[in-house]
Protein backbone atom coordinates (compact mmCIF):
# COMPACT_ATOMS: atom_id res chain seq x y z
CA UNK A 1 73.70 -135.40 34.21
CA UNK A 2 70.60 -134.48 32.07
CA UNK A 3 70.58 -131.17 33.73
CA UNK A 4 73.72 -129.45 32.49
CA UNK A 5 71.43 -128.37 28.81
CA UNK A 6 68.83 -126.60 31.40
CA UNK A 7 71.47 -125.23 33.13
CA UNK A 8 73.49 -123.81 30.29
CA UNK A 9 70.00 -122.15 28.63
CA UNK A 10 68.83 -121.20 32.25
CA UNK A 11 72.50 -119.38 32.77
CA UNK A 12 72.26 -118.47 29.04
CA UNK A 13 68.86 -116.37 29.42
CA UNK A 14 69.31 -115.09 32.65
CA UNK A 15 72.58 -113.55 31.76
CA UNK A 16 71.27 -111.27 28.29
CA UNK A 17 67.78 -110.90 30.55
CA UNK A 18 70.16 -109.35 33.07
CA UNK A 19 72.47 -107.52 30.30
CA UNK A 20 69.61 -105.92 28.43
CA UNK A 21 67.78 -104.20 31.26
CA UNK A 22 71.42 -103.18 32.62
CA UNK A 23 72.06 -101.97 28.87
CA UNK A 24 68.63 -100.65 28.60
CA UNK A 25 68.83 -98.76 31.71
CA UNK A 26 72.03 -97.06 31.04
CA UNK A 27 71.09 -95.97 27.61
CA UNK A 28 67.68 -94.36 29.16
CA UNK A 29 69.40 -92.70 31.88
CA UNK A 30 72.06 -91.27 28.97
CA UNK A 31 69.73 -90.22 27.08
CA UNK A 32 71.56 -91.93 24.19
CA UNK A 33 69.13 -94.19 21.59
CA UNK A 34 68.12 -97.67 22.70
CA UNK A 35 67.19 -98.44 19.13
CA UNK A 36 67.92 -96.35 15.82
CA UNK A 37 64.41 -95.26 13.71
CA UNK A 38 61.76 -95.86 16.85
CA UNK A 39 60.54 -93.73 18.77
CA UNK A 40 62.60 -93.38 22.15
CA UNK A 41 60.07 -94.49 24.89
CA UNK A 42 58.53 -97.29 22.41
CA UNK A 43 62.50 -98.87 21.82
CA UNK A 44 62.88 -98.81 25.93
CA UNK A 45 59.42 -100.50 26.69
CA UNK A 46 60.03 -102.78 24.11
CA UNK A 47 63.80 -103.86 25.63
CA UNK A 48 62.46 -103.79 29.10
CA UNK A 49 59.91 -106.14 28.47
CA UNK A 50 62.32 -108.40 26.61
CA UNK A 51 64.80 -108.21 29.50
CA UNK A 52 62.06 -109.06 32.16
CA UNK A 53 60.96 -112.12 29.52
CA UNK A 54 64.41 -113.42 29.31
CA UNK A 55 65.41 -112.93 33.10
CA UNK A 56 62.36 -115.12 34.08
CA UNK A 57 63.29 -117.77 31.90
CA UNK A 58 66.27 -117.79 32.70
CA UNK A 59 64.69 -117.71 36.54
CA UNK A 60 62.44 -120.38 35.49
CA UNK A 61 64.81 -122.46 33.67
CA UNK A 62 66.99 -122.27 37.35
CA UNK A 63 64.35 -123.48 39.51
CA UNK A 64 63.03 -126.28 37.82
CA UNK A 65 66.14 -128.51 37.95
């Protein structure tokens, strides 16, 4: 019963980890802006890191019920 925070922040992250890179992914393969006023490549690293951070929390937040 004390699970079901873990499991809504677990499902939370893992879900906008998962969103950004598929976001991030789509707007590098477009060759449309990931962010507005940085440089292209900088804006990408910088959201696939985040996505990567996020998914493994989320990952993390999963496993350790």
């Amino acid at each position: 019963m004390e699970s079901g925070p873990e499991v809504f922040a677990g499902a939370a992250f893992a879900l906008f980890g998962a969103g950004l890179l598929v976001w991030t992914g789509v707007c590098v393969r477009t060759g449309h802006p990931v962010a507005e006023g940085v440089s292209r490549p900088f804006a990408a690293l910088v959201a696939l890191l985040a996505g990567v951070a996020f998914l493994a929390t989320g990952g993390w937040l999963l496993a350790t019920l």
